[in-house]
N, C-alpha and C. Protein backbone atom coordinates (compact mmCIF):
# COMPACT_ATOMS: atom_id res chain seq x y z
N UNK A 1 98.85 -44.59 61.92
CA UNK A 1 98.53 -44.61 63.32
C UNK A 1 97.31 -43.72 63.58
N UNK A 2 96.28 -43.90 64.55
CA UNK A 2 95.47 -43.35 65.04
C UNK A 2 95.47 -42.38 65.89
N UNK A 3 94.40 -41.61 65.98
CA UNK A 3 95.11 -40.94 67.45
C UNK A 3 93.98 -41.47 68.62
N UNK A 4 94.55 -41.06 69.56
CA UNK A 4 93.73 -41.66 70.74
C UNK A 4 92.42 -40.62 71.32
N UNK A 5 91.62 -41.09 71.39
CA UNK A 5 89.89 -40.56 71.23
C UNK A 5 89.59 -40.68 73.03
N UNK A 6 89.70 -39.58 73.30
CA UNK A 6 88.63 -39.82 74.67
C UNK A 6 87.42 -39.45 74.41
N UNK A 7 86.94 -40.96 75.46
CA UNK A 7 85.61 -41.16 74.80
C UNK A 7 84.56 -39.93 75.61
N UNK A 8 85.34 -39.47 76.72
CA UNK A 8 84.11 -38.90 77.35
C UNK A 8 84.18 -37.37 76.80
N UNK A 9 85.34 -37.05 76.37
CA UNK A 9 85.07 -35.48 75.40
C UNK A 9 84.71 -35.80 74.43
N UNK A 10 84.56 -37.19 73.50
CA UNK A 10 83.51 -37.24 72.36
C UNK A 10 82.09 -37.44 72.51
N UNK A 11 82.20 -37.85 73.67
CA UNK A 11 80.01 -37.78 74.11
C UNK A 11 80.01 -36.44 74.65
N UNK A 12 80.65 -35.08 75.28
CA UNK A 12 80.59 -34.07 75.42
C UNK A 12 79.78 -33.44 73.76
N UNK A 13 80.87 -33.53 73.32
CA UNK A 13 80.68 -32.80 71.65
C UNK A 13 80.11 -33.87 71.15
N UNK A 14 79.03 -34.36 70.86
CA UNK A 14 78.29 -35.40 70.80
C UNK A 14 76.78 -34.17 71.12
N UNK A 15 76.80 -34.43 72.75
CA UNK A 15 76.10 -33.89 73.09
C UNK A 15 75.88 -32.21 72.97
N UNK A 16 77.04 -31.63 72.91
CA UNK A 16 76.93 -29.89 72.37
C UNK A 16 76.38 -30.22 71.03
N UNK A 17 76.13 -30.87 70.02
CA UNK A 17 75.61 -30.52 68.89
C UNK A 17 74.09 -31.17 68.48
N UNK A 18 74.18 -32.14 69.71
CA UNK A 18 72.43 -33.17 69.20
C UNK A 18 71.54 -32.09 70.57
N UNK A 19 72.11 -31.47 71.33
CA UNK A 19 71.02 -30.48 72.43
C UNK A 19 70.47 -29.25 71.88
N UNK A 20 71.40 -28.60 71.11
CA UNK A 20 70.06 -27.78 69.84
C UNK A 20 69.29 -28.39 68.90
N UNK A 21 70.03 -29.73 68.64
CA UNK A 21 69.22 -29.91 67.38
C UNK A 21 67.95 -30.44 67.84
N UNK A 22 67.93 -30.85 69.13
CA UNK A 22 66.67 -30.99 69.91
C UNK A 22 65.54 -29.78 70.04
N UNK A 23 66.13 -29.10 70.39
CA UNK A 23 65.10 -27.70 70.94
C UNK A 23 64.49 -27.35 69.69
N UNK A 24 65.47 -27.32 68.38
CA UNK A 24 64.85 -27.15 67.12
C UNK A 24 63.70 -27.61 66.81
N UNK A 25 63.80 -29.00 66.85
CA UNK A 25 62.74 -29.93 66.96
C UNK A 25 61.35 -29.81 67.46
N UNK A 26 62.05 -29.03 69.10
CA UNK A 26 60.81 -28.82 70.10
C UNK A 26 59.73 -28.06 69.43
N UNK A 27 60.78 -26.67 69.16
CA UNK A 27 60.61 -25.49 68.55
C UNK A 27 59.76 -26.03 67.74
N UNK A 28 59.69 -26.70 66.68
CA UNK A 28 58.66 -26.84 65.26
C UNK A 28 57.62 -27.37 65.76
N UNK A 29 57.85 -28.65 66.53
CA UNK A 29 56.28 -29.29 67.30
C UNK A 29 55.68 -28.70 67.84
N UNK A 30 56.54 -27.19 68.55
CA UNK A 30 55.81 -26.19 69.29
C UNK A 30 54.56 -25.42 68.91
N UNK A 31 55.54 -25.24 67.53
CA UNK A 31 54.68 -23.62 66.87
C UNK A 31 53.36 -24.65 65.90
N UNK A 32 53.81 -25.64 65.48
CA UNK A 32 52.81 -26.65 64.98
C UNK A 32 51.43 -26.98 65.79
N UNK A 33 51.83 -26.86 67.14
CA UNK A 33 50.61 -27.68 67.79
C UNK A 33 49.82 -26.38 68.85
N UNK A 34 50.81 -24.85 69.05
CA UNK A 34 50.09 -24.28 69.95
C UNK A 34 50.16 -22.93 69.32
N UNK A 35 50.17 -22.81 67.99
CA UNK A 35 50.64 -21.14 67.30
C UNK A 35 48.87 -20.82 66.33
N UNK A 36 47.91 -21.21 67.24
CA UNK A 36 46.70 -21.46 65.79
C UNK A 36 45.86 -20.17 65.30
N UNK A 37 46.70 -19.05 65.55
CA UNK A 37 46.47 -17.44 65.05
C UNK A 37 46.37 -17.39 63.39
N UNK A 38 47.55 -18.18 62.43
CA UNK A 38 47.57 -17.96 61.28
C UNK A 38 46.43 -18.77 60.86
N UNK A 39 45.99 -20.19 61.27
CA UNK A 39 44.95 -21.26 61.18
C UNK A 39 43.87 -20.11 61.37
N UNK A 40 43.64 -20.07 62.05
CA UNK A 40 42.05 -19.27 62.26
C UNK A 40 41.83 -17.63 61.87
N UNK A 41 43.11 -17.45 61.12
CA UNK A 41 42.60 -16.37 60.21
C UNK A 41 42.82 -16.05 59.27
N UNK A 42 42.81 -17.41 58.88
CA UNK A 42 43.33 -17.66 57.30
C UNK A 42 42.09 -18.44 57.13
N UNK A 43 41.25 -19.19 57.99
CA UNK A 43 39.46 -19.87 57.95
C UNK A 43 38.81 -18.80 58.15
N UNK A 44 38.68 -17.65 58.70
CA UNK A 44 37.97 -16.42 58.83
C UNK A 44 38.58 -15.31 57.17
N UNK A 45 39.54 -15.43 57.02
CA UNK A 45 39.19 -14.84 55.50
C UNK A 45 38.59 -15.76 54.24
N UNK A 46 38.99 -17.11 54.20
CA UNK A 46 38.29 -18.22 53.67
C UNK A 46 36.64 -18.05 53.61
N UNK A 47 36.19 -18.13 54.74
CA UNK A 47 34.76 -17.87 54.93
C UNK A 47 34.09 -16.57 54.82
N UNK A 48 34.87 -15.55 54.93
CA UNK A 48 34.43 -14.51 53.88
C UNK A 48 34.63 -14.10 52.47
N UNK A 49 35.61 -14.36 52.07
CA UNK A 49 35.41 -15.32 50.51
C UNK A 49 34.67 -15.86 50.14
N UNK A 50 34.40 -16.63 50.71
CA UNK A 50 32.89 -17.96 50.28
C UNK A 50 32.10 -17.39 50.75
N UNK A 51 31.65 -16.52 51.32
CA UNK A 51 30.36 -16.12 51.83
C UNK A 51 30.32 -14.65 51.03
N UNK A 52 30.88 -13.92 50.32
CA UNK A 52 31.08 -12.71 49.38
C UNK A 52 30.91 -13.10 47.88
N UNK A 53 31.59 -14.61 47.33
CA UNK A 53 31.42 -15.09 46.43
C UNK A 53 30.00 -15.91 46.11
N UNK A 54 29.33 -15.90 47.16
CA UNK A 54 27.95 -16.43 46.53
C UNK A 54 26.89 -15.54 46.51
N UNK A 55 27.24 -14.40 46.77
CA UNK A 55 26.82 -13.30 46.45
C UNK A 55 26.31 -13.22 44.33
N UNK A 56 25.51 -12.45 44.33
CA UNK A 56 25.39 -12.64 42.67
C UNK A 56 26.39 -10.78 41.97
N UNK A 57 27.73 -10.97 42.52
CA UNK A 57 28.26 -10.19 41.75
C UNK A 57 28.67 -9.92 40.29
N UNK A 58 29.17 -8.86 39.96
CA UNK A 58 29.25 -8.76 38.32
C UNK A 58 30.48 -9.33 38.24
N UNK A 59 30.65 -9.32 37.71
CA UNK A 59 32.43 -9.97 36.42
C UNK A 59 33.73 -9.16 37.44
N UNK A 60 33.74 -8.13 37.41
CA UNK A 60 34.36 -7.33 38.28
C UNK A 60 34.56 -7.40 39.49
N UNK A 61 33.68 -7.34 40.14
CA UNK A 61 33.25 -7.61 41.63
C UNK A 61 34.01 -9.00 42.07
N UNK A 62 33.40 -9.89 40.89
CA UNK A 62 34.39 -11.32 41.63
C UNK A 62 35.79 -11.24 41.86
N UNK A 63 36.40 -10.74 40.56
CA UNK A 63 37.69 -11.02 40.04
C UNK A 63 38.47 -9.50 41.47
N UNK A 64 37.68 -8.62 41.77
CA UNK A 64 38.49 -7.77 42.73
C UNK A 64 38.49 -8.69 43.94
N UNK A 65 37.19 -9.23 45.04
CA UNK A 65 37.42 -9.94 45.45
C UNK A 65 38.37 -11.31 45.55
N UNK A 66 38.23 -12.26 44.37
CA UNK A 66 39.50 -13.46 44.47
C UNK A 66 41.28 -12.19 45.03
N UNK A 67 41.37 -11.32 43.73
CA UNK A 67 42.57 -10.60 44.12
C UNK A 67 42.68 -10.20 45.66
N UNK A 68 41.50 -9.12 46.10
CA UNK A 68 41.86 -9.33 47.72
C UNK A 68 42.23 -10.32 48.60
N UNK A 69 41.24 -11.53 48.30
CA UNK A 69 41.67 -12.78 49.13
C UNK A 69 42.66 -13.42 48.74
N UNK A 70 43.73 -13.37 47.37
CA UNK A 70 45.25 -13.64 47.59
C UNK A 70 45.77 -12.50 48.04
N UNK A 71 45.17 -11.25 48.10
CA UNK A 71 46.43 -10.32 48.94
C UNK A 71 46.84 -10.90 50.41
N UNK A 72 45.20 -10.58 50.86
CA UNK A 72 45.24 -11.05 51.87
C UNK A 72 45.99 -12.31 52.99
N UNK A 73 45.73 -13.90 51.79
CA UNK A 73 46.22 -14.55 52.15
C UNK A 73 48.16 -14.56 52.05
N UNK A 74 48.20 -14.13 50.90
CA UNK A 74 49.93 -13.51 51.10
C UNK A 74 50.78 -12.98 51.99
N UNK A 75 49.81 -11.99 52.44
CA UNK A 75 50.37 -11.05 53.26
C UNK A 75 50.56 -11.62 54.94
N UNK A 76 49.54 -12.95 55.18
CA UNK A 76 49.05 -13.40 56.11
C UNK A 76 49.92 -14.31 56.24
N UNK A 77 50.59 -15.31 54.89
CA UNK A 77 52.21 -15.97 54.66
C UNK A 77 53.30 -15.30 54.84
N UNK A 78 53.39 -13.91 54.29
CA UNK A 78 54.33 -13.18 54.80
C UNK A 78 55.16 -12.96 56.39
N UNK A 79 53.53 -12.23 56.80
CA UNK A 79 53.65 -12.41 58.08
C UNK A 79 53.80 -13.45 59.57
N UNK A 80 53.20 -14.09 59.20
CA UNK A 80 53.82 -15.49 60.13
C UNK A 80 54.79 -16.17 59.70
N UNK A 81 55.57 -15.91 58.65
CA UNK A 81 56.30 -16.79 57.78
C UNK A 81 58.04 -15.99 58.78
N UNK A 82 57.40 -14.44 58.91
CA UNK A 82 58.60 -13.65 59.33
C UNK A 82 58.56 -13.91 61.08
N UNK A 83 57.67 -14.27 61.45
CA UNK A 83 57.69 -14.22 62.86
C UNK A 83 58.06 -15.23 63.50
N UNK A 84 58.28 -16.34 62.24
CA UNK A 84 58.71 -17.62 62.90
C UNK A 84 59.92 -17.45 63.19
N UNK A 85 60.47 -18.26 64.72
CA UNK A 85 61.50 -18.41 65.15
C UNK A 85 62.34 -19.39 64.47
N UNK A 86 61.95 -20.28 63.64
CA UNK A 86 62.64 -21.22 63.18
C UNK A 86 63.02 -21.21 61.81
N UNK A 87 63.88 -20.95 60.91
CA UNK A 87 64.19 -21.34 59.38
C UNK A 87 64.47 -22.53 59.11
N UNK A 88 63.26 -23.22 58.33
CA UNK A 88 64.08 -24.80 57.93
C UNK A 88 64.47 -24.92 56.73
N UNK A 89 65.95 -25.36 56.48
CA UNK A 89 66.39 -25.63 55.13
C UNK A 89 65.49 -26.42 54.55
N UNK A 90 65.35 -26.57 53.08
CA UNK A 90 64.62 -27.36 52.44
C UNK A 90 64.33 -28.82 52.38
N UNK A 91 65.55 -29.25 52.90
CA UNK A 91 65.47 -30.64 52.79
C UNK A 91 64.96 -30.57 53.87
N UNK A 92 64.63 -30.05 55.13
CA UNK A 92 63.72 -30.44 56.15
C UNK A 92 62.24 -30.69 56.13
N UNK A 93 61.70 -30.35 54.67
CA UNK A 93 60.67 -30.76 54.29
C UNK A 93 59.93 -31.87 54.28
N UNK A 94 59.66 -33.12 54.63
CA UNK A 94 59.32 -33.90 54.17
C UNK A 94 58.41 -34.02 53.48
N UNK A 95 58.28 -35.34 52.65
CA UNK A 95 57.03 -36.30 51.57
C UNK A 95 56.02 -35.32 52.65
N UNK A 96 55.73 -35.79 53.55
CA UNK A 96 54.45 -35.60 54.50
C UNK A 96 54.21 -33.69 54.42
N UNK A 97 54.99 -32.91 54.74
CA UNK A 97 54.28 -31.47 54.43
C UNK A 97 53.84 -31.35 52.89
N UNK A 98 54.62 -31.91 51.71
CA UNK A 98 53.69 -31.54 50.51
C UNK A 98 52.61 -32.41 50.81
N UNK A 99 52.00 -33.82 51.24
CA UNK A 99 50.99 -34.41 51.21
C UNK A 99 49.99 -33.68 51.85
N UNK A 100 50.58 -33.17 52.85
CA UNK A 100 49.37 -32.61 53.64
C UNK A 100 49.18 -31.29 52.79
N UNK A 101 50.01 -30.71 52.59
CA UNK A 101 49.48 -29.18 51.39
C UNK A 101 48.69 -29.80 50.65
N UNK A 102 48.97 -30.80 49.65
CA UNK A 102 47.57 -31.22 48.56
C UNK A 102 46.83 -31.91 48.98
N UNK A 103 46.87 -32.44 50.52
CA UNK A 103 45.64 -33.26 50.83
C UNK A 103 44.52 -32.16 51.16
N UNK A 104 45.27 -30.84 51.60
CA UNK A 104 44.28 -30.36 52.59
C UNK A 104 43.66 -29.27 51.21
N UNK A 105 44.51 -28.81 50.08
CA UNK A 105 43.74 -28.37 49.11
C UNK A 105 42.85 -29.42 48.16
N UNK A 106 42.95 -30.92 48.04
CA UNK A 106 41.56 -31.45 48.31
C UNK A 106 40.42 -31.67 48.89
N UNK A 107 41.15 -31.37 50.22
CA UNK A 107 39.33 -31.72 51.19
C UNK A 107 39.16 -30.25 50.99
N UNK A 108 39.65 -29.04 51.34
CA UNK A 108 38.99 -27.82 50.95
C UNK A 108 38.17 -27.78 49.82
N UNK A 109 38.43 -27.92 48.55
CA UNK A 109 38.33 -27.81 47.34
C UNK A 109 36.82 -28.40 46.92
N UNK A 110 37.05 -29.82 47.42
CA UNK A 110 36.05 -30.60 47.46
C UNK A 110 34.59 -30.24 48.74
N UNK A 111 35.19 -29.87 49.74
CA UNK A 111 34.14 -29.41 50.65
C UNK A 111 33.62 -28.33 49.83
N UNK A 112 34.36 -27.25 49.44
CA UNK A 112 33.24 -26.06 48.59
C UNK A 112 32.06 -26.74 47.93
N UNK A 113 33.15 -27.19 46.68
CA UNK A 113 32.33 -27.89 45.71
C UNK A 113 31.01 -28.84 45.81
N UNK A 114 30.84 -29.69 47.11
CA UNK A 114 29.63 -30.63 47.91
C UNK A 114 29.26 -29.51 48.18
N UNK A 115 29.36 -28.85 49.15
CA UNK A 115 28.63 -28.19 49.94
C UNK A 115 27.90 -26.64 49.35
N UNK A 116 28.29 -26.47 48.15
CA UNK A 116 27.43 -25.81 47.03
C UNK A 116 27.20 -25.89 46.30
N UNK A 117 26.92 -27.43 46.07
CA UNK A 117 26.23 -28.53 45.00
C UNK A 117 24.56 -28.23 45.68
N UNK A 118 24.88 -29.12 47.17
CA UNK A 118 23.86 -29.16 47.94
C UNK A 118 23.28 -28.25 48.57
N UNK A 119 23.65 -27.02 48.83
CA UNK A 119 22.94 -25.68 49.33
C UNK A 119 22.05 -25.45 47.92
N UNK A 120 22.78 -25.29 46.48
CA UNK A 120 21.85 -25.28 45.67
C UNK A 120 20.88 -25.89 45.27
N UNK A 121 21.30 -27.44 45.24
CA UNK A 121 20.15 -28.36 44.84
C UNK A 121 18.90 -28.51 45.69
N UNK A 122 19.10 -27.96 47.09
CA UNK A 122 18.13 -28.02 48.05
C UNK A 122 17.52 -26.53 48.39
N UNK A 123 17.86 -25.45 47.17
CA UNK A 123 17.72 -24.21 47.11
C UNK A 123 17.41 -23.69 48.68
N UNK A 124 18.84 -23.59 49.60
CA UNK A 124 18.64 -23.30 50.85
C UNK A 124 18.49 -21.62 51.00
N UNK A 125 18.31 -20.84 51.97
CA UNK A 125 18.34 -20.03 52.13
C UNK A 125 19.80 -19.10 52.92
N UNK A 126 20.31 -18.75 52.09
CA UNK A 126 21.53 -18.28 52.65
C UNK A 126 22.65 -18.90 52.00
N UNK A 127 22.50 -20.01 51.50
CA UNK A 127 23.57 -20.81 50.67
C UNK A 127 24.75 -20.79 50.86
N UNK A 128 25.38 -19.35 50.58
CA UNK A 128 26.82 -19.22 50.61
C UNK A 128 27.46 -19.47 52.13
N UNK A 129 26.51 -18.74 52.98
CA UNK A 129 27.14 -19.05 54.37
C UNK A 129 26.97 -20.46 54.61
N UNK A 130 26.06 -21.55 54.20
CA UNK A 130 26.26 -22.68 54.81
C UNK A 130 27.48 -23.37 53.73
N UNK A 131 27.53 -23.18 52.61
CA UNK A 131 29.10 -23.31 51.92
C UNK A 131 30.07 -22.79 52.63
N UNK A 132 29.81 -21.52 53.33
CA UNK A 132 30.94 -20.82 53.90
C UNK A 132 31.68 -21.54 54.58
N UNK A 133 30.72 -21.75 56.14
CA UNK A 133 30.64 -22.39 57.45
C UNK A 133 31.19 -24.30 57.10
N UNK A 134 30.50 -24.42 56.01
CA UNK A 134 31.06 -25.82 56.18
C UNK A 134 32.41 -26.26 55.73
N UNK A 135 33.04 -25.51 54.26
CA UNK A 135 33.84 -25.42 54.12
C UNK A 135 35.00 -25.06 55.29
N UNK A 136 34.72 -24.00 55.62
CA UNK A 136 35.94 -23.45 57.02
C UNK A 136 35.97 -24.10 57.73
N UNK A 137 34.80 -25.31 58.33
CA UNK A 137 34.74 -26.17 59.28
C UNK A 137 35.49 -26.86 58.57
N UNK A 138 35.05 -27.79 57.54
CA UNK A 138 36.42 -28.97 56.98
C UNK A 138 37.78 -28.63 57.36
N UNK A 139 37.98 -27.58 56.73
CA UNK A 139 39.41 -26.97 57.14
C UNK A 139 40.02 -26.81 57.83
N UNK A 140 39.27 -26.28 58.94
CA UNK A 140 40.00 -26.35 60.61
C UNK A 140 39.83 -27.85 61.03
N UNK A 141 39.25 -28.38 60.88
CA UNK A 141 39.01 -30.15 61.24
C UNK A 141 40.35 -30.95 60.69
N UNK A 142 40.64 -30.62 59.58
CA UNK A 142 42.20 -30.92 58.32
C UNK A 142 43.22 -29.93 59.18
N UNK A 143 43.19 -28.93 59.15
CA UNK A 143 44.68 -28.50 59.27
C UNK A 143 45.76 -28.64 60.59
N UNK A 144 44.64 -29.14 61.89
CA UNK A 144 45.75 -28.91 63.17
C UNK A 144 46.03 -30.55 62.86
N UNK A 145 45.54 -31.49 62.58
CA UNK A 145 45.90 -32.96 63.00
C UNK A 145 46.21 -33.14 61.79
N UNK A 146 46.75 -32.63 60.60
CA UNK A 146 47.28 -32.47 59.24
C UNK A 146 48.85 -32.08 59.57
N UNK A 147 49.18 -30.78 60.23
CA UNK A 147 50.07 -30.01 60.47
C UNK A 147 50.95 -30.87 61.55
N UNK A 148 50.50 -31.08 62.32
CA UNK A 148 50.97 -32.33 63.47
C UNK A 148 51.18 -33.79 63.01
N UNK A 149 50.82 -34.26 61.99
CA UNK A 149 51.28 -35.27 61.52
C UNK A 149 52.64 -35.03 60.82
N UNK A 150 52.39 -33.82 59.93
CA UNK A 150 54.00 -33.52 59.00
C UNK A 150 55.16 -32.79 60.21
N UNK A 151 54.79 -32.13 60.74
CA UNK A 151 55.78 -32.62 61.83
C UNK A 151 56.57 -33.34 62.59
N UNK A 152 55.84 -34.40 62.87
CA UNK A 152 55.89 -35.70 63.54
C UNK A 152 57.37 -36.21 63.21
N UNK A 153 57.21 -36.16 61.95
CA UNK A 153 58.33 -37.12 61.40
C UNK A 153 59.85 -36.21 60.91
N UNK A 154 59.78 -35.23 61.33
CA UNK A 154 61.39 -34.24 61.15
C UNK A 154 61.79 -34.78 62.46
N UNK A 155 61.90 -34.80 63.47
CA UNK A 155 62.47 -35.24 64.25
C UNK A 155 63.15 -36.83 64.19
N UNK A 156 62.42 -37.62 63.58
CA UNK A 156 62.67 -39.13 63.21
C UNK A 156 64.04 -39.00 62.15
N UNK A 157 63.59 -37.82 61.11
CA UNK A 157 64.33 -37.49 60.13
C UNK A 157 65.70 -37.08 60.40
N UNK A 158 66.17 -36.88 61.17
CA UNK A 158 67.13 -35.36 61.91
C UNK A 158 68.05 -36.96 62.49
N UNK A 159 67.10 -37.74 63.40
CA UNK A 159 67.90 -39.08 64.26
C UNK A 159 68.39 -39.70 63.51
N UNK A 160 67.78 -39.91 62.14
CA UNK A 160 68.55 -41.23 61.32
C UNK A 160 69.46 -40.33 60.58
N UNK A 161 69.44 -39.19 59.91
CA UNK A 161 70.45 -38.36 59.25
C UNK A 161 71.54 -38.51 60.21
N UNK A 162 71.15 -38.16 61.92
CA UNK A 162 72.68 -38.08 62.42
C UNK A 162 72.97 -39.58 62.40
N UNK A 163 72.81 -40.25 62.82
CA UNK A 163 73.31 -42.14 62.71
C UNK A 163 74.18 -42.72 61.66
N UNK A 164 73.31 -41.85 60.55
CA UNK A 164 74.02 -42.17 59.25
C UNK A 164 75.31 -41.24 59.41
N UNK A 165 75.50 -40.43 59.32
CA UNK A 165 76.57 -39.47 59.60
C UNK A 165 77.70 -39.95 60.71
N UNK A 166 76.93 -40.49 61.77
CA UNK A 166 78.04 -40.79 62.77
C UNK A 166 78.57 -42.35 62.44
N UNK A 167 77.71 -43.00 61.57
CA UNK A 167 78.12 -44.33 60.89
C UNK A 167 79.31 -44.24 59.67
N UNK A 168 79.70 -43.34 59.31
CA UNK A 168 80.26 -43.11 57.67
C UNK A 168 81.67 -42.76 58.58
């Protein structure tokens, strides 16, 4: 025998558990589309990197520099990493945030690489800063409509997980 289900205290508790998992949601599209402090100073140490590295330093000089600019950038993961309001378990990851991590360390990668092909081959004056500048430009151009795309789709993710769940 069954037991008897009222339906309107099961759309209650229905609804107590899909109204956070909403705000969660909000929460990530939030900090994704209006938080762009770590973005723009994580392109402002980028571009002083690239603009320090085309410098004609010794052997030393480089290798202290790269080390500062992973301290730096670490510490810069650290810190927004702790200030976020949100922890997402792993599987909240989607295909789409690693794509966009290696898409966007291709167009970076590749913007250096053009863009101090051609400062050299056209022996410009200043070189590194227009490697700098263009590079950091690619980057900020990639990362907000990069970051907002892998977002996009946890929420899609979250609707069909519960469906499936409330289907079984």
């Amino acid at each position: 025998m069954s037991t008897p289900v009222d339906a309107e205290r099961a759309w209650q508790d229905l609804q107590r558990i899909r109204v956070p998992q909403e705000r969660v949601y909000d929460e990530i599209e939030r900090s994704a589309q209006s938080d762009p402090g770590s973005t723009y100073f994580t392109a402002a140490v980028m571009w002083v990197f690239l603009a320090v590295t085309g410098l004609d330093l010794p052997t030393w000089a480089f290798w202290l520099a790269l080390t500062a600019y992973f301290a730096v950038l670490s510490t810069v993961v650290v810190i927004y990493n702790r200030r976020s309001r949100i922890r997402l378990h792993r599987s909240r990851h989607s295909w789409r945030s690693f794509a966009t991590f290696f898409a966007g360390m291709a167009v970076t990668l590749v913007t250096i690489l053009v863009s101090g092909f051609v400062a050299n081959q056209l022996a410009l004056p200043f070189g590194s800063l227009i490697q700098a500048t263009a590079s950091t430009g690619a980057f900020l151009l990639f990362v907000g409509p990069a970051n907002r795309w892998a977002v996009s789709a946890l929420r899609d993710r979250g609707a069909r997980a519960g469906q499936q769940a409330v289907g079984r």
